[in-house]
N, C-alpha and C. Protein backbone atom coordinates (compact mmCIF):
# COMPACT_ATOMS: atom_id res chain seq x y z
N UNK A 1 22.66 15.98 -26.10
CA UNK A 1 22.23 16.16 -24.74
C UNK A 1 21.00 15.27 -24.49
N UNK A 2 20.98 14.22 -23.51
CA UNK A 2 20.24 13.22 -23.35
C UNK A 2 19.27 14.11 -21.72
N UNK A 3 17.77 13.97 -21.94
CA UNK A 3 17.09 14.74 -20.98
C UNK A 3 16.31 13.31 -20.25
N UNK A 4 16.35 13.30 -18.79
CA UNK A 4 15.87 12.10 -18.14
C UNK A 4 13.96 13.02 -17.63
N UNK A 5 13.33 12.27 -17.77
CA UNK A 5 11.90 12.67 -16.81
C UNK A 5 11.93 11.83 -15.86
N UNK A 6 11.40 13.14 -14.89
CA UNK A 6 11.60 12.56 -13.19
C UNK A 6 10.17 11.44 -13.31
N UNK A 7 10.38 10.67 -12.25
CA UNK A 7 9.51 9.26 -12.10
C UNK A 7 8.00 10.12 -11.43
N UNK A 8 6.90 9.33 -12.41
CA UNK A 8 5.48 10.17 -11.65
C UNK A 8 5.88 10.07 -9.70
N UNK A 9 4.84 11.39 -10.08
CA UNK A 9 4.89 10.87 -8.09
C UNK A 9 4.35 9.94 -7.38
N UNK A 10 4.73 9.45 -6.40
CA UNK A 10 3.30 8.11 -5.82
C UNK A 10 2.14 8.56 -4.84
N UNK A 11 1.31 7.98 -5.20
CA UNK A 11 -0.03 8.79 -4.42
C UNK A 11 0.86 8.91 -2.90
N UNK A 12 -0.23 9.81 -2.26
CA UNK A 12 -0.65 9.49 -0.83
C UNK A 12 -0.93 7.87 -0.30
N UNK A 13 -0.17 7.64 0.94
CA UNK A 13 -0.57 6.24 1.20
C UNK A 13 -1.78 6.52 2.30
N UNK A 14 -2.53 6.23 1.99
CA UNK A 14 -4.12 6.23 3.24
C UNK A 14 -4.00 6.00 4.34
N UNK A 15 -3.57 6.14 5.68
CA UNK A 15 -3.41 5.12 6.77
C UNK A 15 -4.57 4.54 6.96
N UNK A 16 -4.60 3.58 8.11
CA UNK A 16 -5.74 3.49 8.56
C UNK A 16 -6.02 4.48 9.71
N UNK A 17 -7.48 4.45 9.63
CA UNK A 17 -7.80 5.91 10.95
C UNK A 17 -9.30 5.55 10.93
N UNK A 18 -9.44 6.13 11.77
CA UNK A 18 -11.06 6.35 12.52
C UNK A 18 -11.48 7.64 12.86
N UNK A 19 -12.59 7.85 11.68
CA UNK A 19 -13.26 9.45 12.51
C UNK A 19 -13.66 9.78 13.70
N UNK A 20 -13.98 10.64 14.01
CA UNK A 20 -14.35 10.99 15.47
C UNK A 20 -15.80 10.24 15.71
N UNK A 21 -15.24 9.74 17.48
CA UNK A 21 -17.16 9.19 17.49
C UNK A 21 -18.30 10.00 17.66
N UNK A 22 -17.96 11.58 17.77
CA UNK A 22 -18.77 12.86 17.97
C UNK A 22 -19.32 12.78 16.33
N UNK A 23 -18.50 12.79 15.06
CA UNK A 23 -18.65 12.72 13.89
C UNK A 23 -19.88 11.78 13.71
N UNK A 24 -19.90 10.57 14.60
CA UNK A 24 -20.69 9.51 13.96
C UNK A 24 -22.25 10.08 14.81
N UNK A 25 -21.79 10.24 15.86
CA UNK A 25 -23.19 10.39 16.91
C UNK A 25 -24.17 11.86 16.28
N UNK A 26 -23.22 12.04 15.59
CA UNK A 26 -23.81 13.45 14.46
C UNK A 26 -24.87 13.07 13.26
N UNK A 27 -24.25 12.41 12.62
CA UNK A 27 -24.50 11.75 11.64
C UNK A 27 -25.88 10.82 11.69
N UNK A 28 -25.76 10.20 12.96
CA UNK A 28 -26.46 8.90 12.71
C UNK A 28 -27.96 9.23 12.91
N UNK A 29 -27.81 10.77 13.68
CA UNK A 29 -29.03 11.42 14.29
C UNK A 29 -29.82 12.29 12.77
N UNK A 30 -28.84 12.61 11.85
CA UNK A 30 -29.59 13.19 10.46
C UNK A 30 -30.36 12.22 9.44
N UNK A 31 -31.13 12.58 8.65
CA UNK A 31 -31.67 11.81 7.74
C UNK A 31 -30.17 11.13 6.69
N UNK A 32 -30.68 10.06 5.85
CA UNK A 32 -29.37 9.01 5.51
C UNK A 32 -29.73 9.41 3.80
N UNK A 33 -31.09 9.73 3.48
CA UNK A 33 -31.11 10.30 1.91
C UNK A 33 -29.93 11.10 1.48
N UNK A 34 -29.36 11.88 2.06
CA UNK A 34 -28.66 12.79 1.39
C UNK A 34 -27.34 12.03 1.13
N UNK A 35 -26.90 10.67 1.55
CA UNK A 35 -25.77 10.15 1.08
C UNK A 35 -25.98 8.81 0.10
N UNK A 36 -27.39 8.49 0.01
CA UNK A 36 -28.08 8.04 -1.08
C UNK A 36 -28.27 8.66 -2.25
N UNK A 37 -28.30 9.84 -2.14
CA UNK A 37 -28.60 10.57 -3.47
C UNK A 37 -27.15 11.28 -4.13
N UNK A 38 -26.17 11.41 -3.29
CA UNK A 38 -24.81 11.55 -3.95
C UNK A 38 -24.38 10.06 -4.83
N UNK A 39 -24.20 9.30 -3.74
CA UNK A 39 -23.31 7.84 -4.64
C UNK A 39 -24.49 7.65 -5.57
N UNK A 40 -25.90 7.97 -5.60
CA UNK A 40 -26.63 7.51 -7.29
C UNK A 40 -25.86 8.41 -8.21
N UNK A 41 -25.96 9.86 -7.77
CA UNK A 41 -24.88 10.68 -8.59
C UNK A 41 -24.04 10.19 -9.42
N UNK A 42 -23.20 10.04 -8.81
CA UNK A 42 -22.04 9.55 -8.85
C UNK A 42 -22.20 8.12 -10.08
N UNK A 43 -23.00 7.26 -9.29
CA UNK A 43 -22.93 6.10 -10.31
C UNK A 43 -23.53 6.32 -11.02
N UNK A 44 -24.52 7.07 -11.76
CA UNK A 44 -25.06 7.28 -12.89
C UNK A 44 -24.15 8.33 -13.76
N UNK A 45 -23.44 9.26 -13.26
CA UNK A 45 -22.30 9.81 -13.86
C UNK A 45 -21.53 8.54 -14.48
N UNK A 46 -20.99 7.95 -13.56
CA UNK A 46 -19.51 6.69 -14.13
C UNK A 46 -20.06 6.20 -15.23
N UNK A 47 -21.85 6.01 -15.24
CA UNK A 47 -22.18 4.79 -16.42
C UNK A 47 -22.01 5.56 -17.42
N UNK A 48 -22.64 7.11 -17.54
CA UNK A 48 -23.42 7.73 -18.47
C UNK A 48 -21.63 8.38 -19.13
N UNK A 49 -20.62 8.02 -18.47
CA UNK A 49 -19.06 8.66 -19.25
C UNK A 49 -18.31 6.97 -19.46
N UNK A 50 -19.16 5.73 -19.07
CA UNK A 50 -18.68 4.67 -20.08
C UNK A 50 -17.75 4.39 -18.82
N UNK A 51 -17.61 4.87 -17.71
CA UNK A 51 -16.82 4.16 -16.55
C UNK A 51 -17.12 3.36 -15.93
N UNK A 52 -18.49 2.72 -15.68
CA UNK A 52 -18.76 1.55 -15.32
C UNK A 52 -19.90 0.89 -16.38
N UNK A 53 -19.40 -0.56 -16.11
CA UNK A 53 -20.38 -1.08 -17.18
C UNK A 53 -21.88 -1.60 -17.34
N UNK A 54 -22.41 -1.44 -18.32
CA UNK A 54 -23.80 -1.71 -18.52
C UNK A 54 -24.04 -3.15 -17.52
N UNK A 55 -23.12 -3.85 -17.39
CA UNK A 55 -23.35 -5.07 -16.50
C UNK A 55 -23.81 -4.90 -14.90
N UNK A 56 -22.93 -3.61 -14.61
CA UNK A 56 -23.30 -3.09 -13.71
C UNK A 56 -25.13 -2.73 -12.85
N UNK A 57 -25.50 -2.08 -13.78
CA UNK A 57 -27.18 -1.63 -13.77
C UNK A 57 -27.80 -3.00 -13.91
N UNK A 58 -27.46 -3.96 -14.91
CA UNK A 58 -28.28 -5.12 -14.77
C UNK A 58 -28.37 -6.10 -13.71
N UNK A 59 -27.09 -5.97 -13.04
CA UNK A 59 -26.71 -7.44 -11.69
C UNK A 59 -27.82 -6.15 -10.83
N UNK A 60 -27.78 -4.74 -10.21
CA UNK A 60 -28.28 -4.48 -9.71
C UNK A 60 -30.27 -4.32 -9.59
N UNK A 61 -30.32 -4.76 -10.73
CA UNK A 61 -31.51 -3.89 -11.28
C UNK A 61 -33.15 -4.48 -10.41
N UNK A 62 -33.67 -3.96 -9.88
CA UNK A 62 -35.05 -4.24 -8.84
C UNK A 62 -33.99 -4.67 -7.53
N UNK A 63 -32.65 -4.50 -6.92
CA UNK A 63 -32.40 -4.85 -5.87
C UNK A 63 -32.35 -3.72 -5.09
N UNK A 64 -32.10 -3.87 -3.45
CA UNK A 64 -32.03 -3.02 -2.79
C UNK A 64 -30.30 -3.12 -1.74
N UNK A 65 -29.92 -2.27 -2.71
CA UNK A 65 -28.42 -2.09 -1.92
C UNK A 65 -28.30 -1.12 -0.79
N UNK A 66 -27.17 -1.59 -0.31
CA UNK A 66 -26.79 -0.43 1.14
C UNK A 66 -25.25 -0.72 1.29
N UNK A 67 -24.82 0.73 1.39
CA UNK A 67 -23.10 1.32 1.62
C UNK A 67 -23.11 1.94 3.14
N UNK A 68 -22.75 0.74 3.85
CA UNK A 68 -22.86 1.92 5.21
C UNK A 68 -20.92 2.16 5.69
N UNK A 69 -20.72 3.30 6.06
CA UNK A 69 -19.35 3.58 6.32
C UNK A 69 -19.81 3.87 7.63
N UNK A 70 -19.13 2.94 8.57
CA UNK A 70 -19.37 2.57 10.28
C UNK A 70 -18.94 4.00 10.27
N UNK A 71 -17.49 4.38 10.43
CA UNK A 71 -17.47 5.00 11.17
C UNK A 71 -17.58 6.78 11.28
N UNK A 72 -18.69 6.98 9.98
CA UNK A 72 -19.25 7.85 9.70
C UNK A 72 -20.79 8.23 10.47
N UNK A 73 -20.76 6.98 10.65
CA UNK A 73 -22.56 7.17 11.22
C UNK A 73 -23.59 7.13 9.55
N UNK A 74 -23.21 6.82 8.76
CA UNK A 74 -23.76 7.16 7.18
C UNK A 74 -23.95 6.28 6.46
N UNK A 75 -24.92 6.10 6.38
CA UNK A 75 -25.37 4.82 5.24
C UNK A 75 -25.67 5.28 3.74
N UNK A 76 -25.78 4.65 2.87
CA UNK A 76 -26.65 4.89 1.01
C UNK A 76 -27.91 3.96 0.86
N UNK A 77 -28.47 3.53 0.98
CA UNK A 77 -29.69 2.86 0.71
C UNK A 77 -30.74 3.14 -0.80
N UNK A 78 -30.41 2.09 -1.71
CA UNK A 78 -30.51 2.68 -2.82
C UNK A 78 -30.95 1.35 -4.09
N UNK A 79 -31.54 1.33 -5.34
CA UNK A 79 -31.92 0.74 -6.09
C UNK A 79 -31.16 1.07 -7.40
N UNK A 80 -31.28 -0.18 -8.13
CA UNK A 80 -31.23 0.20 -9.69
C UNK A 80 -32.34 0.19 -10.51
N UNK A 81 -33.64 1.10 -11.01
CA UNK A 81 -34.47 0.33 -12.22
C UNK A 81 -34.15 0.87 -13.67
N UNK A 82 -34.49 0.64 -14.45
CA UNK A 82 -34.27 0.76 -15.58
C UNK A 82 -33.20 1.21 -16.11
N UNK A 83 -32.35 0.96 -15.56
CA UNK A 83 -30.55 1.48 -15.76
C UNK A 83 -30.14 2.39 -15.33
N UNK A 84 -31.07 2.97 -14.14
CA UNK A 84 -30.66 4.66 -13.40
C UNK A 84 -30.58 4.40 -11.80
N UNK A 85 -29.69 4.36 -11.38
CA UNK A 85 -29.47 4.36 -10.12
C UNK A 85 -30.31 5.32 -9.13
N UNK A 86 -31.26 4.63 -8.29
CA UNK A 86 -32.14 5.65 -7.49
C UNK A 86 -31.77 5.68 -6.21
N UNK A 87 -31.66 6.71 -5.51
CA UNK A 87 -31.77 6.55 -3.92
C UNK A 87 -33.21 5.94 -3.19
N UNK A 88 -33.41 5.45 -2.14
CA UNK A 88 -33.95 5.01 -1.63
C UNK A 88 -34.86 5.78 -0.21
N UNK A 89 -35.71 6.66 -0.55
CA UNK A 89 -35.95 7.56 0.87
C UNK A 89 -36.67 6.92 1.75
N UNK A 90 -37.12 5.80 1.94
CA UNK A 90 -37.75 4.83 3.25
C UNK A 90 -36.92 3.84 3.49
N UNK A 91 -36.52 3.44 5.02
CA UNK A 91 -35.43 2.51 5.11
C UNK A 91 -36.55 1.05 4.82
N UNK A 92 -35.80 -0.29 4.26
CA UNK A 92 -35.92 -1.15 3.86
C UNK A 92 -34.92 -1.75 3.64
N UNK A 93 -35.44 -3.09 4.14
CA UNK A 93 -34.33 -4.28 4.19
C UNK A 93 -33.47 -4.35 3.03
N UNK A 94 -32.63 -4.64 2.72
CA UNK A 94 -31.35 -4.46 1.89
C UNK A 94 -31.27 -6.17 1.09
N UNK A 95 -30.81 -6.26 -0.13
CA UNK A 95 -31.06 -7.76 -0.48
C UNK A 95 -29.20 -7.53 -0.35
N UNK A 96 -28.18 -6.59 -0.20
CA UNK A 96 -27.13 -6.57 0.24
C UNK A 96 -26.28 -5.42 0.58
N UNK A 97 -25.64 -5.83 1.38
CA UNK A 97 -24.93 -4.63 2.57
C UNK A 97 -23.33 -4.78 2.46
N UNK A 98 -22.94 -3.74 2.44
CA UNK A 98 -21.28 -3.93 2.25
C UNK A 98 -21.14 -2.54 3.65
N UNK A 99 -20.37 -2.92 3.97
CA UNK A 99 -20.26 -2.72 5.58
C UNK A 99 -18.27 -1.93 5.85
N UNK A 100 -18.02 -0.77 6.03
CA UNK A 100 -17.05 -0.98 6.14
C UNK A 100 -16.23 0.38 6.52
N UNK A 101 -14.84 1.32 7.15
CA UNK A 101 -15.02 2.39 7.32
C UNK A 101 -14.40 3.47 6.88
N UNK A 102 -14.54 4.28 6.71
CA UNK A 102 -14.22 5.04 5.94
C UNK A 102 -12.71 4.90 4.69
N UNK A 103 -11.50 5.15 5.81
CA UNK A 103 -10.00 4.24 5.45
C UNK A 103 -10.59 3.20 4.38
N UNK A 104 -11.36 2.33 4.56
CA UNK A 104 -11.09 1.18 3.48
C UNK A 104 -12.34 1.41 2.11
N UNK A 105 -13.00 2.48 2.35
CA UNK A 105 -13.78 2.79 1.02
C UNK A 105 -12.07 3.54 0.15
N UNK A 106 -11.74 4.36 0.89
CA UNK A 106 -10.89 5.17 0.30
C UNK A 106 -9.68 4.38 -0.07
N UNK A 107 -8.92 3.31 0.35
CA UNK A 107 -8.10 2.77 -0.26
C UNK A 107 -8.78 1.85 -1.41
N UNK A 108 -9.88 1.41 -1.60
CA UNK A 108 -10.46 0.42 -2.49
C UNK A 108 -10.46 1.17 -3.54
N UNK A 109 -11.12 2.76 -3.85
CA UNK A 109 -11.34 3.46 -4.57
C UNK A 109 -10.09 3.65 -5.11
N UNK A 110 -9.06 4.04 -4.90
CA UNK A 110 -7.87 4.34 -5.15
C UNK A 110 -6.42 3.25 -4.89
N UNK A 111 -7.17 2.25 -5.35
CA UNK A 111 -6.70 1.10 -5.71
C UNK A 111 -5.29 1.20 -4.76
N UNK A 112 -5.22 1.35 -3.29
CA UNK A 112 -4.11 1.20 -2.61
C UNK A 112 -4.62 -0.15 -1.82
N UNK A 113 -5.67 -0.86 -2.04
CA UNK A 113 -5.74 -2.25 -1.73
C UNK A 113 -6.84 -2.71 -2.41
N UNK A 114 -6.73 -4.04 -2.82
CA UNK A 114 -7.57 -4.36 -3.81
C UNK A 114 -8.87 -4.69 -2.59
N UNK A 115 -9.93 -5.42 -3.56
CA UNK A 115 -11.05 -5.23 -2.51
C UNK A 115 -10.75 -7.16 -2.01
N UNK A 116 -10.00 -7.77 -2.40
CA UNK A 116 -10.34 -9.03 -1.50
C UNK A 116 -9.33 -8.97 -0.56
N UNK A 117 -8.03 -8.22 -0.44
CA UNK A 117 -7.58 -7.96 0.63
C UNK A 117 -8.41 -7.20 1.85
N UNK A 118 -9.17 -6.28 1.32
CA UNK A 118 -9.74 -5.23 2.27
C UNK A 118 -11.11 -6.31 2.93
N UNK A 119 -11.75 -7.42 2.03
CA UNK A 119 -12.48 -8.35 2.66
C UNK A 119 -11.87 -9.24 3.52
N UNK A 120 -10.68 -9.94 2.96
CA UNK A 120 -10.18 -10.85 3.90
C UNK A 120 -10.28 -10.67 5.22
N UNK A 121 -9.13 -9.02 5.36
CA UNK A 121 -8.56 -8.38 6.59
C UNK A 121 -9.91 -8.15 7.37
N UNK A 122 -10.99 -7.99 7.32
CA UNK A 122 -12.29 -7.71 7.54
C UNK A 122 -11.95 -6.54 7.60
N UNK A 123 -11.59 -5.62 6.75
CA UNK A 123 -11.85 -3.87 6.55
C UNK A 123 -13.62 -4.11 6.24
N UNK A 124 -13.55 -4.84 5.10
CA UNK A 124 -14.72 -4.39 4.63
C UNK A 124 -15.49 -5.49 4.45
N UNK A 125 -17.00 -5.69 4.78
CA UNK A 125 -17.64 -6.88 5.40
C UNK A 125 -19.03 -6.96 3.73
N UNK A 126 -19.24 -7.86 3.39
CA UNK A 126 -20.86 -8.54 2.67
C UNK A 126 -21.43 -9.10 3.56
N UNK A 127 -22.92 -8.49 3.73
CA UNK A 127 -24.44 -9.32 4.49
C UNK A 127 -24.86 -9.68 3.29
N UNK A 128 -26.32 -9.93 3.61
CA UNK A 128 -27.30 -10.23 2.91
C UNK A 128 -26.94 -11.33 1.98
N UNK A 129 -27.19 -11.40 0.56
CA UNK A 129 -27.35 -11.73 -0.41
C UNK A 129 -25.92 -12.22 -0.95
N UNK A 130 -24.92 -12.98 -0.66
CA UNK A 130 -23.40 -12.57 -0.53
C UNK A 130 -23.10 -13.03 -1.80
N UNK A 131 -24.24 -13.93 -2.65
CA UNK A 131 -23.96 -14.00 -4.01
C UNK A 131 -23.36 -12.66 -4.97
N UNK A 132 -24.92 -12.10 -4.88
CA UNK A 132 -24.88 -11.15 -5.26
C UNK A 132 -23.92 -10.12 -5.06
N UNK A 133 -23.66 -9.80 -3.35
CA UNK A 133 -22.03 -8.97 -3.06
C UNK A 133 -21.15 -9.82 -3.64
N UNK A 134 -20.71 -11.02 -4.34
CA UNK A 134 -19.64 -11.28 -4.58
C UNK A 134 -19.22 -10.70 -6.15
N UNK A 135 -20.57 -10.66 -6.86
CA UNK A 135 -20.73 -10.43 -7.58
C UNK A 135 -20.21 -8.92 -8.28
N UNK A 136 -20.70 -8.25 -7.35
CA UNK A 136 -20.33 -6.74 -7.33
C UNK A 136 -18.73 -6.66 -6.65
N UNK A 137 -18.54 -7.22 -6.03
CA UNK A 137 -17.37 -7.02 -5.74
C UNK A 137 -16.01 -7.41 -6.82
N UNK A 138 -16.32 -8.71 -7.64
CA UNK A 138 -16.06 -8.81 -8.59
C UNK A 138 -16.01 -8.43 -10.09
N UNK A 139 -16.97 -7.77 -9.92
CA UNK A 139 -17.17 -6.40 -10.88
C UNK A 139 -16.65 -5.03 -11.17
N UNK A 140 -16.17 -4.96 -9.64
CA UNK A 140 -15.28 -3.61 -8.63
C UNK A 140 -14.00 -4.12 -9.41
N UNK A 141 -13.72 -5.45 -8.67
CA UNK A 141 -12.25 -5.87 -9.05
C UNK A 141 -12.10 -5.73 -10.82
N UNK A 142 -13.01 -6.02 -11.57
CA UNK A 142 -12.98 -5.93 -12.82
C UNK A 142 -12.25 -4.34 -13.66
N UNK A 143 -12.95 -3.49 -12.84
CA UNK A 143 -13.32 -2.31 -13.56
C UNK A 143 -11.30 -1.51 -13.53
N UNK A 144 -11.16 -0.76 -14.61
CA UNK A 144 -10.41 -0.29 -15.31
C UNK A 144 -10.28 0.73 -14.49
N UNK A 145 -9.73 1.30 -13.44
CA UNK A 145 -9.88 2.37 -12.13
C UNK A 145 -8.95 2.41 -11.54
N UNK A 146 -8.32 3.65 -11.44
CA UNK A 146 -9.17 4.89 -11.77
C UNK A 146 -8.74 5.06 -13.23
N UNK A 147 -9.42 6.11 -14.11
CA UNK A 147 -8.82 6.04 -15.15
C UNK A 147 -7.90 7.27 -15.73
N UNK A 148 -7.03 7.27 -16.47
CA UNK A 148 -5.88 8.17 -16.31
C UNK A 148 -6.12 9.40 -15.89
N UNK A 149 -7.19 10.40 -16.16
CA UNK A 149 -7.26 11.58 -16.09
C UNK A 149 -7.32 11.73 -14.50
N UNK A 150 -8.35 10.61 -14.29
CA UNK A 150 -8.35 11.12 -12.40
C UNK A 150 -7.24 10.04 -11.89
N UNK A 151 -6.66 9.60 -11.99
CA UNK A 151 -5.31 9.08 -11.67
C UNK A 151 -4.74 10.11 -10.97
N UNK A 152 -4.62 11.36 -12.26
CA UNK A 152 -3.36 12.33 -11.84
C UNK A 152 -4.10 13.47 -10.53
N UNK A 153 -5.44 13.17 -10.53
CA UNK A 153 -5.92 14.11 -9.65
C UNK A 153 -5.97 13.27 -8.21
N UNK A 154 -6.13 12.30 -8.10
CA UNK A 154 -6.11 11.16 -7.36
C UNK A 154 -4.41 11.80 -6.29
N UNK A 155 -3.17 11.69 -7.62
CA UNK A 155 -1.46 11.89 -7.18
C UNK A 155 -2.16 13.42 -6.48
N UNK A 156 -2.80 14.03 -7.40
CA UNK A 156 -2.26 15.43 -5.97
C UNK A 156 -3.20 15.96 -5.48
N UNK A 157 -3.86 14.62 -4.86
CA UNK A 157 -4.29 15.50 -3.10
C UNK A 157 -3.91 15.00 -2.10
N UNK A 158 -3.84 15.54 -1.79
CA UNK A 158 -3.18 16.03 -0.69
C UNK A 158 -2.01 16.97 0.08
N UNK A 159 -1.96 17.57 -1.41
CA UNK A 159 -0.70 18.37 -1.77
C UNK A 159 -1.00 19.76 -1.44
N UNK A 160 -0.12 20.28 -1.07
CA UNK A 160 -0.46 21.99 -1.24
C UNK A 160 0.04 22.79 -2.35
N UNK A 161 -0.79 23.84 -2.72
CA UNK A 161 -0.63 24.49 -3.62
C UNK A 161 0.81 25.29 -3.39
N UNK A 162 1.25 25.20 -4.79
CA UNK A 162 2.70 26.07 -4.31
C UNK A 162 2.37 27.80 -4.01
């Protein structure tokens, strides 16, 4: 008796969409620390479990980055020193800005478009310093992501519980 396994499932496809402009006019009126101090989270988690690389902290390190998702109203404004990702609580000029809205953080992350498609298309825009954004962006494109475990968590959301 020969047993077949059914084919993984395929993610969710992202559409494109736009949050509400009530969402943004919300947003833009609160302080911007509190979405600075998640993505340091976050990226000091990825380094400190070996998911992003030590190269990472160094291209960043004494610069001043910014993640703004238009159509959130929400920016990150934030540094690297000594290999720890800091938020940034006084606004200051940015040595680079990646610009872009919500839809295309979320397909980049979840590799349903790579990031020079999502630049081309102008989903997602580099100011400032565009060396340096190319840099990081190329670093993005580098990285090994997602990696299997959140892969499978990645396949089911959006799912309902049985």
């Amino acid at each position: 008796m020969t047993f077949t396994l059914p084919a993984p499932p395929t993610p969710p496809t992202i559409p494109d969409f736009r949050l509400p402009g009530l969402l943004k006019a919300l947003n833009q009126r609160l302080p911007q620390w509190p979405h600075a101090l998640s993505l340091c989270l976050a990226l000091n988690t990825a380094a400190r479990l070996g998911l992003l690389p030590e190269e990472a902290q160094t291209l960043c390190a004494g610069r001043v980055l910014q993640v703004v998702v238009e159509d959130a109203g929400s920016e990150a404004l934030f540094t690297c020193q000594n290999g720890v990702f800091r938020p940034l609580w006084q606004n200051r000029p940015a040595d680079v800005s990646f610009r872009g809205e919500l839809h295309a953080y979320l397909k980049l992350l979840t590799r349903q478009e790579d990031a020079d498609t999502l630049f081309f298309n102008r989903q997602l825009s580099i100011a400032g310093d565009t060396e340096l954004g190319l840099a990081i962006k190329n670093l993005l494109d580098a990285l090994d992501w997602p990696p299997p475990a959140l892969a499978g968590c990645i396949k089911g959301l959006g799912k309902r519980p049985s």
